[in-house]
C-alpha atoms as a PDB file:
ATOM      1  CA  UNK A   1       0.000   0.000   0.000  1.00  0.00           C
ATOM      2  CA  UNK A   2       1.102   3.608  -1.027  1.00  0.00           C
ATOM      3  CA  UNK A   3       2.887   5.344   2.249  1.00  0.00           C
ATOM      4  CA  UNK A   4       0.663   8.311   3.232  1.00  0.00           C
ATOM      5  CA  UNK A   5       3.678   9.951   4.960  1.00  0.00           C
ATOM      6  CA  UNK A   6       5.923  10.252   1.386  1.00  0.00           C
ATOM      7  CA  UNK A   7       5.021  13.370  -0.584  1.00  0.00           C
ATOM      8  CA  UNK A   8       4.003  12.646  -4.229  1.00  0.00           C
ATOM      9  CA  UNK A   9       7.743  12.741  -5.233  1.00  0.00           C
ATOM     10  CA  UNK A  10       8.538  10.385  -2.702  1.00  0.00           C
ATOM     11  CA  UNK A  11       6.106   7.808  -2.634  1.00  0.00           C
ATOM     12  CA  UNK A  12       7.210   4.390  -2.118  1.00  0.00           C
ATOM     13  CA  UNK A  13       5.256   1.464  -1.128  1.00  0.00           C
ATOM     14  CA  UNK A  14       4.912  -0.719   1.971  1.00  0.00           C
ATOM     15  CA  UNK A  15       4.180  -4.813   1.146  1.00  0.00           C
ATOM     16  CA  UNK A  16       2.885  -7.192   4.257  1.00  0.00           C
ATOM     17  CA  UNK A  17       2.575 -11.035   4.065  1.00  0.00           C
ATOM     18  CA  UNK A  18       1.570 -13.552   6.473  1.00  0.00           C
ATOM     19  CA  UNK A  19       3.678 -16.018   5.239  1.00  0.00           C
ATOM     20  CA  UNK A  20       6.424 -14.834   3.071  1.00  0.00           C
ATOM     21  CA  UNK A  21       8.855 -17.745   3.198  1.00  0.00           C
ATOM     22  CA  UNK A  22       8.403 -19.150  -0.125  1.00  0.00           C
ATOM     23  CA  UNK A  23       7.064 -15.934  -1.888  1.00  0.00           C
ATOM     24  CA  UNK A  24       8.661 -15.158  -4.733  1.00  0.00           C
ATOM     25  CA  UNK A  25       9.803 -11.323  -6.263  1.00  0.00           C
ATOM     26  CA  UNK A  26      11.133 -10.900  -9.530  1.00  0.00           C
ATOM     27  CA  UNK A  27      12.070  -7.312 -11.622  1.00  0.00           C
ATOM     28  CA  UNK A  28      10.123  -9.101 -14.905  1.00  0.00           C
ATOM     29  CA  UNK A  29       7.998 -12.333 -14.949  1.00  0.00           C
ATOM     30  CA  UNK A  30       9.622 -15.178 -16.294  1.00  0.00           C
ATOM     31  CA  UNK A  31       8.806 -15.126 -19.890  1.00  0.00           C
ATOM     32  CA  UNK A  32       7.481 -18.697 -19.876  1.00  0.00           C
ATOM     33  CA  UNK A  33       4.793 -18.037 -17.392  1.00  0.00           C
ATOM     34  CA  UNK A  34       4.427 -14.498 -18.076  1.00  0.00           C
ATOM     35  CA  UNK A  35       0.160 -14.246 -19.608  1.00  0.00           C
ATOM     36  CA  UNK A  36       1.036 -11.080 -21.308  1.00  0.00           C
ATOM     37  CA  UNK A  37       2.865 -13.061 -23.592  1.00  0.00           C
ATOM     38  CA  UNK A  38       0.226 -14.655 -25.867  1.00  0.00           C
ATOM     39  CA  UNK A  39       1.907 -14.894 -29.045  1.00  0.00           C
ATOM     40  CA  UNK A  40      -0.033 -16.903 -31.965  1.00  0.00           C
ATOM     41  CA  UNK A  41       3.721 -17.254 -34.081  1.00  0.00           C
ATOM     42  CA  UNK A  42       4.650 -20.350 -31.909  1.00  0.00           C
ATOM     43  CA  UNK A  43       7.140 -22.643 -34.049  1.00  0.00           C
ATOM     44  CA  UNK A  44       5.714 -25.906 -35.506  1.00  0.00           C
ATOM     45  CA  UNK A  45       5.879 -28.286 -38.118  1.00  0.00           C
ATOM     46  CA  UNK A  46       4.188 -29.949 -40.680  1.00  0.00           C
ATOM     47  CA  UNK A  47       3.984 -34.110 -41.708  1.00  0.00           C
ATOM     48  CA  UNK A  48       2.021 -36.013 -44.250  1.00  0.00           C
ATOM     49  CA  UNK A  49       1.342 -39.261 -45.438  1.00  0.00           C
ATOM     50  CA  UNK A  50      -0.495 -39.016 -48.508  1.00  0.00           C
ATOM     51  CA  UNK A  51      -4.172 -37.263 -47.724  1.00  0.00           C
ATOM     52  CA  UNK A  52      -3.281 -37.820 -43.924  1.00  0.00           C
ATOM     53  CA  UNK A  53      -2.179 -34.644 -42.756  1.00  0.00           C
ATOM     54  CA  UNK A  54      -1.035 -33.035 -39.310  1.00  0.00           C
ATOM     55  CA  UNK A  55       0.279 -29.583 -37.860  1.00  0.00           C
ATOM     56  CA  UNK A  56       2.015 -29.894 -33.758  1.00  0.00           C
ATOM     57  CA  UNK A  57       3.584 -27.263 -32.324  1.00  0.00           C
ATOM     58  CA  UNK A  58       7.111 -27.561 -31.231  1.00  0.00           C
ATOM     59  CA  UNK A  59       8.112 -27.114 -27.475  1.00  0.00           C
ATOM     60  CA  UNK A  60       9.789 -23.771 -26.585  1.00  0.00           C
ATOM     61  CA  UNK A  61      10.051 -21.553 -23.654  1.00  0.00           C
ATOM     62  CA  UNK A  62       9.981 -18.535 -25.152  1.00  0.00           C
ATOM     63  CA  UNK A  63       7.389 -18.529 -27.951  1.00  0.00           C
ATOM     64  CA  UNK A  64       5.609 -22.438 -27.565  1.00  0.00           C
ATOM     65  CA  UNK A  65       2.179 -22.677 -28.238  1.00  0.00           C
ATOM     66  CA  UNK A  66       1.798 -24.880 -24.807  1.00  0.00           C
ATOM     67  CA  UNK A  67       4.106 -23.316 -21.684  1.00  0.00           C
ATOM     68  CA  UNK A  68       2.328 -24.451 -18.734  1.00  0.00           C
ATOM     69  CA  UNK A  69       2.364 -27.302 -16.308  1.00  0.00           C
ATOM     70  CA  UNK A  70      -0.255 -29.823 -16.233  1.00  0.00           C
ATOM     71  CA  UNK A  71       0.212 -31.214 -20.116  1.00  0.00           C
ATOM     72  CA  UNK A  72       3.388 -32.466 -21.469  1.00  0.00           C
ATOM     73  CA  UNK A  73       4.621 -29.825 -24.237  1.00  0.00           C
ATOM     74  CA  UNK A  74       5.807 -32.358 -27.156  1.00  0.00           C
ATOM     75  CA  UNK A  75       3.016 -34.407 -29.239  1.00  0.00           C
ATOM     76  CA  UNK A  76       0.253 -31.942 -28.972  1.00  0.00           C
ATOM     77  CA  UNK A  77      -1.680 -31.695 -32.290  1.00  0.00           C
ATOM     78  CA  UNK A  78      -2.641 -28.170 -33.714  1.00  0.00           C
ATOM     79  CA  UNK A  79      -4.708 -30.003 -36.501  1.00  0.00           C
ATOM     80  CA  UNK A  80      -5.135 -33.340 -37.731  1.00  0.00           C
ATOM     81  CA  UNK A  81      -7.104 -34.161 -41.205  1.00  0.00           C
ATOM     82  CA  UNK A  82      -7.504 -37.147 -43.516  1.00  0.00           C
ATOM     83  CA  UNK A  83      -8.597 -35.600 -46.850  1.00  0.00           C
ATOM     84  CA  UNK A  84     -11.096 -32.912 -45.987  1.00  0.00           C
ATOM     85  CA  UNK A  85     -12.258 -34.519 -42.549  1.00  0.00           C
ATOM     86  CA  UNK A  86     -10.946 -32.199 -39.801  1.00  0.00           C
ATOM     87  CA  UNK A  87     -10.776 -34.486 -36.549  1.00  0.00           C
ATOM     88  CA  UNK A  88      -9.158 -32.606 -33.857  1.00  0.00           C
ATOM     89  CA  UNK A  89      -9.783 -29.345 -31.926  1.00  0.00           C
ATOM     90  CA  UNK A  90      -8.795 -27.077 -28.725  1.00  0.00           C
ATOM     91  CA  UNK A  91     -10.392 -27.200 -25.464  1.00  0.00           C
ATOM     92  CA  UNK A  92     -10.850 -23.672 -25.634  1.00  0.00           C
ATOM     93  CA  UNK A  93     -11.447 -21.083 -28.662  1.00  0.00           C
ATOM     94  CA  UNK A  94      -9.476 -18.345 -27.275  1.00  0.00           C
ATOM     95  CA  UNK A  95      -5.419 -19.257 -26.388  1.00  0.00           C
ATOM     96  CA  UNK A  96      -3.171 -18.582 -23.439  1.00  0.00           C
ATOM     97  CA  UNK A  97      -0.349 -20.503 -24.156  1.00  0.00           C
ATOM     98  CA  UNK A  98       0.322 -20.391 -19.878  1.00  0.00           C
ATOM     99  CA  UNK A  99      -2.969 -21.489 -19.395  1.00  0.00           C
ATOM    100  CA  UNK A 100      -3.412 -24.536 -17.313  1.00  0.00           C
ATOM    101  CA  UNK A 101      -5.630 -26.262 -19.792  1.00  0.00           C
ATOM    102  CA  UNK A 102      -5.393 -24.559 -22.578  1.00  0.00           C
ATOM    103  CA  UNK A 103      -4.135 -27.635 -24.698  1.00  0.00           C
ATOM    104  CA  UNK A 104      -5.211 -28.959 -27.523  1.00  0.00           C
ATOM    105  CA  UNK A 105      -5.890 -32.421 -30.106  1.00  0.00           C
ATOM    106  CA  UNK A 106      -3.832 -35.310 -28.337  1.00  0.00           C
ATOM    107  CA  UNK A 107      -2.955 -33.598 -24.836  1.00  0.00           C
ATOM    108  CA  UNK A 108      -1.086 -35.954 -22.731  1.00  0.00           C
ATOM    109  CA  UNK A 109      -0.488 -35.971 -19.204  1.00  0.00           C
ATOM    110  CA  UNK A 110       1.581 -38.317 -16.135  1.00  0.00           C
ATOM    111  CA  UNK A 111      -0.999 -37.933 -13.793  1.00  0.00           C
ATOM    112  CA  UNK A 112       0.670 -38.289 -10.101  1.00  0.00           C
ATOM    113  CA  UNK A 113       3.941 -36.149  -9.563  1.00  0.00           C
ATOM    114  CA  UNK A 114       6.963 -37.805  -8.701  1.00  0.00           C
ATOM    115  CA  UNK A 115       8.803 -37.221  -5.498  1.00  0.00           C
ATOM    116  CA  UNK A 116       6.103 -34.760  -3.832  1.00  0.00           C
ATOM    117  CA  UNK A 117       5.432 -36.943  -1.214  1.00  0.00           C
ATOM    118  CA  UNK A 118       9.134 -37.284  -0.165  1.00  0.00           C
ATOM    119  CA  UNK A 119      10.094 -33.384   0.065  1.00  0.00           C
ATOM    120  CA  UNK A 120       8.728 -30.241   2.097  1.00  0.00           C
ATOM    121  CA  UNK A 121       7.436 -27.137   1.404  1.00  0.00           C
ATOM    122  CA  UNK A 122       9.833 -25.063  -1.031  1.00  0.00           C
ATOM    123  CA  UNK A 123      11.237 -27.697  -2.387  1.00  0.00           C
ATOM    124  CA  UNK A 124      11.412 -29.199  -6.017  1.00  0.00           C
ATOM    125  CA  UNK A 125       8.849 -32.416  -7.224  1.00  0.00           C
ATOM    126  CA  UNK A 126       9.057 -33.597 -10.923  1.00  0.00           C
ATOM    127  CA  UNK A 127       6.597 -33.803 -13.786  1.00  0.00           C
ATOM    128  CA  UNK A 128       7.279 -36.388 -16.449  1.00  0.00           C
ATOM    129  CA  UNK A 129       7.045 -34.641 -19.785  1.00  0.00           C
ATOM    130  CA  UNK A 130       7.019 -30.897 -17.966  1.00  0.00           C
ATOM    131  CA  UNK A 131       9.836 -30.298 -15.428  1.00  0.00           C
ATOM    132  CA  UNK A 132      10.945 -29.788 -11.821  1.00  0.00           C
ATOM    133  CA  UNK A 133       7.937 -27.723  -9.817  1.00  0.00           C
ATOM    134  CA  UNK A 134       7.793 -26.027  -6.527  1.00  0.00           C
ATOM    135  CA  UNK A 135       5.950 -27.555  -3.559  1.00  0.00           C
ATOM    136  CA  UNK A 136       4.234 -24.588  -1.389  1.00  0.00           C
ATOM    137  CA  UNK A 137       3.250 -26.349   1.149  1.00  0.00           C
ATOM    138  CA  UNK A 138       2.898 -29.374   3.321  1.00  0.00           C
ATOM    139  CA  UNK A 139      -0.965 -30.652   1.204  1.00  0.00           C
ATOM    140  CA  UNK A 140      -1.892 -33.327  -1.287  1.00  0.00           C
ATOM    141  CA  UNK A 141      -1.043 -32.775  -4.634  1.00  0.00           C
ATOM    142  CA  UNK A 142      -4.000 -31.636  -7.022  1.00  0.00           C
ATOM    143  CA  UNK A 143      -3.536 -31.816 -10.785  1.00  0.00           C
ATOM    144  CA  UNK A 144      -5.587 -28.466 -11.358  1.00  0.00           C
ATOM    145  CA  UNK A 145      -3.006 -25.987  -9.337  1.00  0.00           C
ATOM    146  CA  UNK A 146      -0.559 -23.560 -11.428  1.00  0.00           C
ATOM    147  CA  UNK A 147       2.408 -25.303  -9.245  1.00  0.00           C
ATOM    148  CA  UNK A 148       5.828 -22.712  -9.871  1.00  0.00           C
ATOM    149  CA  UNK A 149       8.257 -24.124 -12.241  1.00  0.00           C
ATOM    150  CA  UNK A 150      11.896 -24.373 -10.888  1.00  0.00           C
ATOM    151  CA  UNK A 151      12.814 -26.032 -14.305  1.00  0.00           C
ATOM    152  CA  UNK A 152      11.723 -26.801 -17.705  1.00  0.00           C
ATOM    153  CA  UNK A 153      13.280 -29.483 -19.225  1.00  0.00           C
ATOM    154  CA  UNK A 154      14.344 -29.818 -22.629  1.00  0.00           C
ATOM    155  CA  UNK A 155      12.614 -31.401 -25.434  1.00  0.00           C
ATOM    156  CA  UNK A 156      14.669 -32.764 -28.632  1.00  0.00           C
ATOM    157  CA  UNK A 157      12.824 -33.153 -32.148  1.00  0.00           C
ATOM    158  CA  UNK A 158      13.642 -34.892 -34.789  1.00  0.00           C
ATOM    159  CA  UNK A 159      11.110 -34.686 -37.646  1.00  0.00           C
ATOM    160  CA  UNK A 160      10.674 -36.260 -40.812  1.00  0.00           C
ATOM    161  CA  UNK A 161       8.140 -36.153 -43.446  1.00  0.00           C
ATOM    162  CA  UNK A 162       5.715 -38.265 -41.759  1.00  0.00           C
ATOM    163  CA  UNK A 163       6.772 -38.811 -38.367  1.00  0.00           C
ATOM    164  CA  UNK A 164       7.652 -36.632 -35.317  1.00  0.00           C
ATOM    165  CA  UNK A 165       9.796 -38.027 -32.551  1.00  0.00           C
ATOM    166  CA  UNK A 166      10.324 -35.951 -29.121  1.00  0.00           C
ATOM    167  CA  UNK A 167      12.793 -36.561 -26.536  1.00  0.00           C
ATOM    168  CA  UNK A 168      13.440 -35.525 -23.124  1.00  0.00           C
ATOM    169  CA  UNK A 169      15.556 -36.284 -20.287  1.00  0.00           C
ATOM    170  CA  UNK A 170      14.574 -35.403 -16.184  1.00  0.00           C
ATOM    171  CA  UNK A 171      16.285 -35.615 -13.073  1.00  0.00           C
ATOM    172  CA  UNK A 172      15.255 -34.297  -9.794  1.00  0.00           C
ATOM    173  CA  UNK A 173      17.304 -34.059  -6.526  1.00  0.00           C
ATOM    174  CA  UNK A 174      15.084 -36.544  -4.964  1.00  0.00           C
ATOM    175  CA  UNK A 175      17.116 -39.221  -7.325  1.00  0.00           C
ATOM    176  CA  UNK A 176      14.311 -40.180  -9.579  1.00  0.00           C
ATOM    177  CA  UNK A 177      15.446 -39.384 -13.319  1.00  0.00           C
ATOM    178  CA  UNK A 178      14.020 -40.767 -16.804  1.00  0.00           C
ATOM    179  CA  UNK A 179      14.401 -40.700 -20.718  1.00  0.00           C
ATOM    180  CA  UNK A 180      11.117 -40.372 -22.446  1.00  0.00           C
ATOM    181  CA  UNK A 181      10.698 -40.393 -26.139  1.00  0.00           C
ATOM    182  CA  UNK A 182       7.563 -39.551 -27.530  1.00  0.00           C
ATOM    183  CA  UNK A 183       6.695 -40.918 -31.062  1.00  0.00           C
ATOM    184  CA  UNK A 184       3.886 -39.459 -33.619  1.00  0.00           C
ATOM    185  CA  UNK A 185       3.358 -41.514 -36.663  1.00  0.00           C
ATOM    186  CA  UNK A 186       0.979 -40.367 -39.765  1.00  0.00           C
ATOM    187  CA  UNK A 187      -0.424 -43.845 -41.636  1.00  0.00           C
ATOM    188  CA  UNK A 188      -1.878 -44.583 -44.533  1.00  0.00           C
ATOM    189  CA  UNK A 189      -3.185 -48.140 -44.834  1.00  0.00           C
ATOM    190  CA  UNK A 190      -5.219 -47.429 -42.253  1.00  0.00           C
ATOM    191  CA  UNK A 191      -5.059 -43.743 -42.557  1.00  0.00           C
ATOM    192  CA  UNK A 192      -4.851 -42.228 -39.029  1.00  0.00           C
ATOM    193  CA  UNK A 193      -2.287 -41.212 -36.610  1.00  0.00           C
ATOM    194  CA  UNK A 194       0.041 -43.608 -34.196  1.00  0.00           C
ATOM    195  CA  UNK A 195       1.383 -42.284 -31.039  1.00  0.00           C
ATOM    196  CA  UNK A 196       4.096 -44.512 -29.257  1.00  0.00           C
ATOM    197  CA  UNK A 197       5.890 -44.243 -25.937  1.00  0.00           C
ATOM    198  CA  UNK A 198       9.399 -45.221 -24.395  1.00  0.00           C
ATOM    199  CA  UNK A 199       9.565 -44.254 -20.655  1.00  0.00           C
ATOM    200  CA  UNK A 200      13.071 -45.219 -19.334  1.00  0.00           C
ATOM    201  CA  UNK A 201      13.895 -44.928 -15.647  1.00  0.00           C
ATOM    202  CA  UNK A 202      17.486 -43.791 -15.710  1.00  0.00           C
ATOM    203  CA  UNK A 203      17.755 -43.167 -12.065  1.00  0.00           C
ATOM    204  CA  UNK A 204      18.040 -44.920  -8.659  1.00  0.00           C
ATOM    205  CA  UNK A 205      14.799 -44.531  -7.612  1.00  0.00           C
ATOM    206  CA  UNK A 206      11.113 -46.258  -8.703  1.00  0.00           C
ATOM    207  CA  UNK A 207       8.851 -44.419 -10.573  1.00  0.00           C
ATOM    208  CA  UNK A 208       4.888 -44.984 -10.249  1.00  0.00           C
ATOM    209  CA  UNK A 209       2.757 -42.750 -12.071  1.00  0.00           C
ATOM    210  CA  UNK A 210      -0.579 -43.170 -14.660  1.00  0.00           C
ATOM    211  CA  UNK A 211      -0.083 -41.908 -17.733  1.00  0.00           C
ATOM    212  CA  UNK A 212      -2.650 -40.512 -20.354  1.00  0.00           C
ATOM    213  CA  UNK A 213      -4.057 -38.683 -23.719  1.00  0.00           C
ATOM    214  CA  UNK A 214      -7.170 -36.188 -23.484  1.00  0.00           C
ATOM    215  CA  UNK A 215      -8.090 -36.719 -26.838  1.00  0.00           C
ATOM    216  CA  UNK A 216     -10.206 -33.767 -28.373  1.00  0.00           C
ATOM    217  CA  UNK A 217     -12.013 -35.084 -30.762  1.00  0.00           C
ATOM    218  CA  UNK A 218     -14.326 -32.661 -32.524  1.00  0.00           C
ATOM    219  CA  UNK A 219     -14.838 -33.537 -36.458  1.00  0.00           C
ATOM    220  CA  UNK A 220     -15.102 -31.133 -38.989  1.00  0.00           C
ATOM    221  CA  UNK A 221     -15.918 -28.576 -35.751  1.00  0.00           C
ATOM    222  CA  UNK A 222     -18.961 -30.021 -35.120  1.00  0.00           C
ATOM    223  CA  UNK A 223     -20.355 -30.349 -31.909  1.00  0.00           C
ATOM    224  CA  UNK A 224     -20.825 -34.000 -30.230  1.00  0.00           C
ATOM    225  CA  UNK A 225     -24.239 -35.473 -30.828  1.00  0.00           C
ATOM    226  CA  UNK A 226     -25.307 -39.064 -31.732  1.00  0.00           C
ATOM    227  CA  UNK A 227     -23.886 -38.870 -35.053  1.00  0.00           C
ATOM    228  CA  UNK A 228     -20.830 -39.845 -33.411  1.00  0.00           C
ATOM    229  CA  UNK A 229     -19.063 -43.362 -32.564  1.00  0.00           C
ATOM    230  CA  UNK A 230     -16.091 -44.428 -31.478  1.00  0.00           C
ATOM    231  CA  UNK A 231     -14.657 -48.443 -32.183  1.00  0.00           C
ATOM    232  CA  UNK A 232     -11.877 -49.529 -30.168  1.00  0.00           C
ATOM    233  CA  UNK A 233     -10.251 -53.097 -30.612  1.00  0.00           C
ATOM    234  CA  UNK A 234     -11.300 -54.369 -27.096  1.00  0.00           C
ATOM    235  CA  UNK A 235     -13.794 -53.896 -24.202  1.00  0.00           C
ATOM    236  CA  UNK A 236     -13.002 -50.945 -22.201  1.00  0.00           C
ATOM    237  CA  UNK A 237     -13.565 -50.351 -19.301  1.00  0.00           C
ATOM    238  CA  UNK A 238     -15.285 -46.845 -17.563  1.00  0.00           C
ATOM    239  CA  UNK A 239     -15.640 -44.661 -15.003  1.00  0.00           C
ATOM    240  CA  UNK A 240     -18.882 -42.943 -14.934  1.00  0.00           C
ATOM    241  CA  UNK A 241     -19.165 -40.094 -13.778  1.00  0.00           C
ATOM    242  CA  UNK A 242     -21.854 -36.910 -14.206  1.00  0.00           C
ATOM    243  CA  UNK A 243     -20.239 -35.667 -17.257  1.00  0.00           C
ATOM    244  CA  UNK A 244     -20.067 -39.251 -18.833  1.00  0.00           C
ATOM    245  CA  UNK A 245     -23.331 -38.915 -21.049  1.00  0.00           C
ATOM    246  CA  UNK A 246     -22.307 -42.092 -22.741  1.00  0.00           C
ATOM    247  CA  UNK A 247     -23.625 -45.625 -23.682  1.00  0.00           C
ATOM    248  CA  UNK A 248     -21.230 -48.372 -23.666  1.00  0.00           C
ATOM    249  CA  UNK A 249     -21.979 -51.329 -25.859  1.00  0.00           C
ATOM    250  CA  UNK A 250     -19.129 -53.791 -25.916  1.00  0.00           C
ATOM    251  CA  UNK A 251     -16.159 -52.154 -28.267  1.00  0.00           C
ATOM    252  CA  UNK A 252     -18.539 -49.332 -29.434  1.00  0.00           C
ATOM    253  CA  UNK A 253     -18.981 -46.107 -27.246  1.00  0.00           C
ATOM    254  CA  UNK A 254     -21.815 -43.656 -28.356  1.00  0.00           C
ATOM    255  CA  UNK A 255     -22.962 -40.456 -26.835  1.00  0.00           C
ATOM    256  CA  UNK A 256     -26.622 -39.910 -25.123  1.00  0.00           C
ATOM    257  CA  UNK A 257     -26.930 -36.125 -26.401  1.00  0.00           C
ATOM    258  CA  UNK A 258     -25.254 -32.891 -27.105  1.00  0.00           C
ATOM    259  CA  UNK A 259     -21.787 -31.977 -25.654  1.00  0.00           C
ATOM    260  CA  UNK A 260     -18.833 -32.813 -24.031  1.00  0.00           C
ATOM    261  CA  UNK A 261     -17.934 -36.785 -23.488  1.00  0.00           C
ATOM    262  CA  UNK A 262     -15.795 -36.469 -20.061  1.00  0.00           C
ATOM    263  CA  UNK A 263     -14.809 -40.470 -18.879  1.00  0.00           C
ATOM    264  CA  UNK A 264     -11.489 -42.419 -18.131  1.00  0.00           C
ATOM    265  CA  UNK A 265     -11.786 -45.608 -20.586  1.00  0.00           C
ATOM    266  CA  UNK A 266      -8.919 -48.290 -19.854  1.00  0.00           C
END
């Protein structure tokens, strides 16, 4: 608050916290996590295989279309088309590329942290596919909390014409440490898309976590009704839940109405 004792050439300002021990002060915002910078000339690429067509954005602190820390960076899909079928879209319409959520076509995520149960308030937890984050305090970890990133880590690319393969290495001072790589595949006979994983525990510690891909479909940007249908090639298995709006009939999963389809399947 402004001082009322300082004349208007000499105002300065007085700042009181309850709890300042992990509180953070910085000149300039980090320019990853900074909102004002919502650029829409993040780098990306381009593959095809024949009429199967996609456009992902590459990772990057500084200008990538995806910057925050729920969603790995690598393997999201701007667009995805066979022929003049459109098949994926964003969760939302507007961008923030430090937005939480703000992710879009195959969004993937390791669900549970590694390592937050082990260290205290202030201290660093990892994020397979994000980085080393900041525990503020002694609670359980919730998947929906802007956690403050201590580190990025680095994402290599190597892309050819139909085929984009990421890779990352992490290590946190809790000992855990991994090499992912991160495969996306365009095919033609059948057309589609194949993603493929390699999770390699490279340090002295066991890693548990759940691992999984948000998938938002929306063809030709039309909304979900019963025109829709998905096959799979075996029997999953649900968790219903309010926002589920979904009949299950063996491999086949169809919607009851209008809107989003929000269920685990296993």
């Amino acid at each position: 608050m402004p001082s009322e004792s300082a004349s208007d050439s000499e105002r300065w300002f007085e700042f009181s916290a309850s709890d300042a021990k992990h509180t953070r002060f910085f000149s300039s915002i980090p320019h990853a996590v900074d909102p004002r910078k919502n650029n829409t000339d993040w780098p990306r690429v381009s593959i095809q295989n024949n009429d199967v067509r996609a456009i992902l954005p590459l990772p990057d602190t500084q200008k990538g279309f995806y910057r925050s820390i729920r969603f790995e960076w690598a393997g999201q899909i701007e667009q995805l088309s066979v022929g003049d079928t459109q098949l994926l879209a964003s969760l939302h319409q507007d961008h923030s590329p430090t937005g939480l959520d703000y992710a879009t076509g195959t969004a993937e995520e390791f669900f549970e942290p590694i390592g937050f149960d082990e260290v205290s308030a202030g201290e660093s937890f990892m994020k397979l596919g994000v980085g080393l984050l900041q525990k503020p305090m002694d609670h359980e970890y919730f998947f929906g909390a802007a956690y403050w990133p201590i580190r990025f880590f680095d994402w290599q690319t190597d892309v050819q014409s139909d085929k984009v393969t990421f890779t990352q290495h992490g290590e946190s001072p809790t000992g855990h440490a991994y090499r992912y790589v991160k495969a996306l595949q365009l095919t033609d006979s059948p057309k589609g898309l194949v993603i493929e994983h390699q999770l390699t525990n490279t340090g002295k510690k066991r890693i548990v976590t759940n691992h999984y891909n948000h998938n938002f479909i929306r063809i030709n940007n039309t909304d979900i009704d019963k025109r829709y249908r998905v096959d799979v090639p075996y029997s999953p298995q649900t968790l219903n839940n309010v926002r589920s709006r979904m009949k299950l009939n063996k491999n086949q999963v169809t919607p009851l109405g209008n809107g989003t389809i929000f269920t685990p399947m296993t």
